[in-house]
N, C-alpha and C. Protein backbone atom coordinates (compact mmCIF):
# COMPACT_ATOMS: atom_id res chain seq x y z
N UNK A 1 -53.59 41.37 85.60
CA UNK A 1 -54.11 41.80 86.87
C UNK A 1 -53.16 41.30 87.97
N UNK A 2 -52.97 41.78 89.04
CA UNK A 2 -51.87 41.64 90.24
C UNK A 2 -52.55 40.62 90.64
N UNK A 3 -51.86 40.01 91.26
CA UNK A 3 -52.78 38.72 92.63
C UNK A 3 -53.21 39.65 93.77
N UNK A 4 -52.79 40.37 94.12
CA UNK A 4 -53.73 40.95 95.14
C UNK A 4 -54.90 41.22 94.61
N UNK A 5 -55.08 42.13 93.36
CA UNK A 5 -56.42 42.10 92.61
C UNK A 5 -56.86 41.34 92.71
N UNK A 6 -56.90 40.29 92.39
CA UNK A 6 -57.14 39.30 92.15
C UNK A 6 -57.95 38.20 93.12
N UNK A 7 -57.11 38.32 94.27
CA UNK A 7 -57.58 37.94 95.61
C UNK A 7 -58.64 39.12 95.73
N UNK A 8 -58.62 40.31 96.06
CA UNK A 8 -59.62 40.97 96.42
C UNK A 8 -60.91 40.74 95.95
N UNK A 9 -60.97 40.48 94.22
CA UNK A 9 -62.43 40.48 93.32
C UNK A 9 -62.70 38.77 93.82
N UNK A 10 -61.89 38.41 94.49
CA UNK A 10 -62.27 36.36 94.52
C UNK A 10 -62.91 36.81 95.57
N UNK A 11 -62.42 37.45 96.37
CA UNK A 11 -63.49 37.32 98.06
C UNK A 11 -64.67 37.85 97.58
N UNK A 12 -64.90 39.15 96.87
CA UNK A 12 -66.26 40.11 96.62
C UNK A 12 -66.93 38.60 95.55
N UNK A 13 -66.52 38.25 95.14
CA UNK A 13 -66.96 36.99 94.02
C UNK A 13 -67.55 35.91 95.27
N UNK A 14 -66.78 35.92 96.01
CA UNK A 14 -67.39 34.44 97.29
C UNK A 14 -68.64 34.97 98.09
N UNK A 15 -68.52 36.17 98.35
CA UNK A 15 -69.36 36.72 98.86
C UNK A 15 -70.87 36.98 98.08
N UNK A 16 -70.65 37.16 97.01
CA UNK A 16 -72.11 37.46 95.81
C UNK A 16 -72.22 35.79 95.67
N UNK A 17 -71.53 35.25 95.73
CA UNK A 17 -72.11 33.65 95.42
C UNK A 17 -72.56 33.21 97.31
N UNK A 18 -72.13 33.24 98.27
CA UNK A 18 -72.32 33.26 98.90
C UNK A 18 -74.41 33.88 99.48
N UNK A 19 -74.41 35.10 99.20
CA UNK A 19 -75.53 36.04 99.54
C UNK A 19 -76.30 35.67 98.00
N UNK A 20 -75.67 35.44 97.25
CA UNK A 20 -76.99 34.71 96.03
C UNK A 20 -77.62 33.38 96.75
N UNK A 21 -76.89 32.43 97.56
CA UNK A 21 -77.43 30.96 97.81
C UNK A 21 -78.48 31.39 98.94
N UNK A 22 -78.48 32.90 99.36
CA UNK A 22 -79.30 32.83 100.18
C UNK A 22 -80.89 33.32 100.08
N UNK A 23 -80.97 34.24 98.92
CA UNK A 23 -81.83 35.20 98.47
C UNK A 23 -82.50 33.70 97.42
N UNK A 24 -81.71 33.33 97.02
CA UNK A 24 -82.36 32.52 96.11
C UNK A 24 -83.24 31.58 96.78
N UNK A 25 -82.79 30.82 98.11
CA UNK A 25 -83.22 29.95 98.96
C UNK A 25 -84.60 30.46 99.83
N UNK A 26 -84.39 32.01 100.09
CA UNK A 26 -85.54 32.82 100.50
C UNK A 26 -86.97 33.20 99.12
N UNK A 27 -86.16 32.91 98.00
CA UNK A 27 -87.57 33.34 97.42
C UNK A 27 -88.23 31.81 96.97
N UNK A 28 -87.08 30.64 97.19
CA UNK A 28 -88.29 29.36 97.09
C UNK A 28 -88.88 29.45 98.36
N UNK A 29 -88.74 29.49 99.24
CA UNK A 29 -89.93 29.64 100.69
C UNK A 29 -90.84 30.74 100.13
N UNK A 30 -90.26 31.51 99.28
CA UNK A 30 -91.67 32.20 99.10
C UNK A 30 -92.75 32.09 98.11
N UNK A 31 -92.33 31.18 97.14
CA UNK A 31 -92.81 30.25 96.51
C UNK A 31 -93.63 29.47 96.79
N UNK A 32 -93.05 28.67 97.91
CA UNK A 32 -93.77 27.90 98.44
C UNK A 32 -95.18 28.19 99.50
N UNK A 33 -94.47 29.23 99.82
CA UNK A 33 -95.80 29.67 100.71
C UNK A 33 -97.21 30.05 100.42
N UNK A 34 -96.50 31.16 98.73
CA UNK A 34 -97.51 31.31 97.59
C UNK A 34 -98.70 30.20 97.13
N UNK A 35 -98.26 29.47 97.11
CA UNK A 35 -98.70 27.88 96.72
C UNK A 35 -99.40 27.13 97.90
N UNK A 36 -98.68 27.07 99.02
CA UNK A 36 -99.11 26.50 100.13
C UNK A 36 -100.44 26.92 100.28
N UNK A 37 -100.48 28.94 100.53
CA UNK A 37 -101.71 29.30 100.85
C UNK A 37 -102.64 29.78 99.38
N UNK A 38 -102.32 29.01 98.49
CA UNK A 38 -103.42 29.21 96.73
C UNK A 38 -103.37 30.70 96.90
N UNK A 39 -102.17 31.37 96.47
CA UNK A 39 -102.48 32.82 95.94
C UNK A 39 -102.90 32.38 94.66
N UNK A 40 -102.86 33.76 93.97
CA UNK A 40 -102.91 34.36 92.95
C UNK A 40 -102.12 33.40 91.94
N UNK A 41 -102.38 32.17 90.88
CA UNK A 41 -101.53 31.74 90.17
C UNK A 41 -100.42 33.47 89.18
N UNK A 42 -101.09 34.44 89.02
CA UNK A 42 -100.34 35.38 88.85
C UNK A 42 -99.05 35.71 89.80
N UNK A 43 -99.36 35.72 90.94
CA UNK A 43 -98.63 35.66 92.49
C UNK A 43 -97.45 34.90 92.03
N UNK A 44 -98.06 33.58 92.04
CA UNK A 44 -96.85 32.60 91.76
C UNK A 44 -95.85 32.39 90.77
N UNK A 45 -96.37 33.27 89.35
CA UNK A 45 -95.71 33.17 88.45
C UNK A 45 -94.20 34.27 88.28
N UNK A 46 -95.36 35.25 89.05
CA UNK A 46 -94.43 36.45 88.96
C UNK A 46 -92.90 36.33 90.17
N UNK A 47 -93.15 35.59 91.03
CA UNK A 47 -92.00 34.92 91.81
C UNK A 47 -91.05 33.90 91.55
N UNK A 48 -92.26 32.91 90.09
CA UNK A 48 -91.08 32.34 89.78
C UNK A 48 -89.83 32.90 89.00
N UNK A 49 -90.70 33.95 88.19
CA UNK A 49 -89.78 34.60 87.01
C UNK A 49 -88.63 35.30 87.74
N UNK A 50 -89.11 35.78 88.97
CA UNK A 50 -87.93 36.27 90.18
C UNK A 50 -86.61 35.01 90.36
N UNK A 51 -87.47 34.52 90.86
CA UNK A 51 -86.53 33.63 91.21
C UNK A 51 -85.89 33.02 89.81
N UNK A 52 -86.48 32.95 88.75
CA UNK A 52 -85.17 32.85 88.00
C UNK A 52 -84.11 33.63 87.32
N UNK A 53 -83.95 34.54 87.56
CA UNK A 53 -83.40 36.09 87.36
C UNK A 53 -82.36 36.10 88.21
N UNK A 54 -82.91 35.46 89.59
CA UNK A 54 -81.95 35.12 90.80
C UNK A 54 -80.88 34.14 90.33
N UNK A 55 -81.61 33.02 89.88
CA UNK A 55 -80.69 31.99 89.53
C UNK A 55 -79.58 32.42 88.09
N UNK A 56 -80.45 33.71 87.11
CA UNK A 56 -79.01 33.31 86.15
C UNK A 56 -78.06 34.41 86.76
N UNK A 57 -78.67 35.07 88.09
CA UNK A 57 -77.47 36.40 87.89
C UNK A 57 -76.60 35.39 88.89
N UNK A 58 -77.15 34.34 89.57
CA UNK A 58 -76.14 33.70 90.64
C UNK A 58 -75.10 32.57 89.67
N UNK A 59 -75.48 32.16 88.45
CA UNK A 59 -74.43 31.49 87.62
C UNK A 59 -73.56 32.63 86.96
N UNK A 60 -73.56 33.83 87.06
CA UNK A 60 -73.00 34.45 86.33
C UNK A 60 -71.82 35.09 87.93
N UNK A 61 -72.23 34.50 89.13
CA UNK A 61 -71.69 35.03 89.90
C UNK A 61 -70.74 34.32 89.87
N UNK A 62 -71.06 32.72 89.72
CA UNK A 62 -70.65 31.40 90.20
C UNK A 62 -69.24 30.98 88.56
N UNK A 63 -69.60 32.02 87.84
CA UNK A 63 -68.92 32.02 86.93
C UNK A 63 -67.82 33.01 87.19
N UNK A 64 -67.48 33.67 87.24
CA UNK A 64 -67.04 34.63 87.57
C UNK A 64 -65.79 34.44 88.65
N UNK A 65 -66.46 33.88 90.20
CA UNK A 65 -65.52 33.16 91.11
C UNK A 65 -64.98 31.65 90.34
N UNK A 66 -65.44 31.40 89.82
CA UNK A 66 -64.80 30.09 89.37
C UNK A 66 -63.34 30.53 88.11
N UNK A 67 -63.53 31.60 87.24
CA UNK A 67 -62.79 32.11 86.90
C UNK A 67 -61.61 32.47 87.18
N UNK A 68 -61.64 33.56 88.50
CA UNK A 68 -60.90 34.18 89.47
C UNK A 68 -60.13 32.72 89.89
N UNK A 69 -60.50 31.88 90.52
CA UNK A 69 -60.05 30.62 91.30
C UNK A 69 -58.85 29.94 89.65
N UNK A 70 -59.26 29.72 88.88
CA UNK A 70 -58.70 29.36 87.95
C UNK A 70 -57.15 30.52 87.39
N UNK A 71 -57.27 31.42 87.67
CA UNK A 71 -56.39 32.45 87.31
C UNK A 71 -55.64 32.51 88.29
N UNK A 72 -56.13 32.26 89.48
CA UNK A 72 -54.79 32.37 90.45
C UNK A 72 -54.41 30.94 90.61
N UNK A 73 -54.89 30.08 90.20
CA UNK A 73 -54.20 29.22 90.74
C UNK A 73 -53.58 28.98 89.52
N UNK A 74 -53.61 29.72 87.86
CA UNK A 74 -52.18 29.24 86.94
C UNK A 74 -51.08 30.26 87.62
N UNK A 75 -51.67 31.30 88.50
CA UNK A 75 -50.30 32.01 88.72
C UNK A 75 -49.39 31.31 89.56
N UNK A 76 -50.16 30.47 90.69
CA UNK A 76 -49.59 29.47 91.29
C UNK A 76 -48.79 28.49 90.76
N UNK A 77 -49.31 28.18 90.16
CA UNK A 77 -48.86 26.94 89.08
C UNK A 77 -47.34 27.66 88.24
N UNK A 78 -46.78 28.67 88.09
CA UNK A 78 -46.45 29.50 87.47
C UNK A 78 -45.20 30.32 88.26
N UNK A 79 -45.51 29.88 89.68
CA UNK A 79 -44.49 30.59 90.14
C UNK A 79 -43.39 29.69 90.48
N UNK A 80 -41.95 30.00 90.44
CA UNK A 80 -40.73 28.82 90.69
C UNK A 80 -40.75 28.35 92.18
């Protein structure tokens, strides 16, 4: 893959890890609120299972940029 590729999929990669820390952070407030005001223990369950769906697609994001970061920097490593 080119380094410009490369650079391009790292930013779209910072960005999905980025907008995952946030969605994820929005559905524990909603969690919590669930709880706060005694919904539905159904309510609550079905948000947690959300929210963890959130969390493996955000390690798979967090995998991914960490990857990218590792590949350019052997090209770095690599250049005279």
């Amino acid at each position: 893959m080119r380094t410009a590729t490369i650079l391009d999929h790292l930013a779209l990669a910072r960005e999905h890890v980025a907008r995952g820390e946030g969605i994820i952070e929005r559905q524990r407030t909603i969690i919590a609120n669930l709880e706060r005001d005694r919904h539905s223990e159904l309510y609550v369950s079905q948000a947690r299972a959300l929210l963890s769906e959130f969390e493996s697609i955000q390690a798979m994001h967090i995998a991914d940029r960490d990857r990218l970061e590792r590949e350019l920097a052997e090209r770095s490593d690599s250049l005279p």
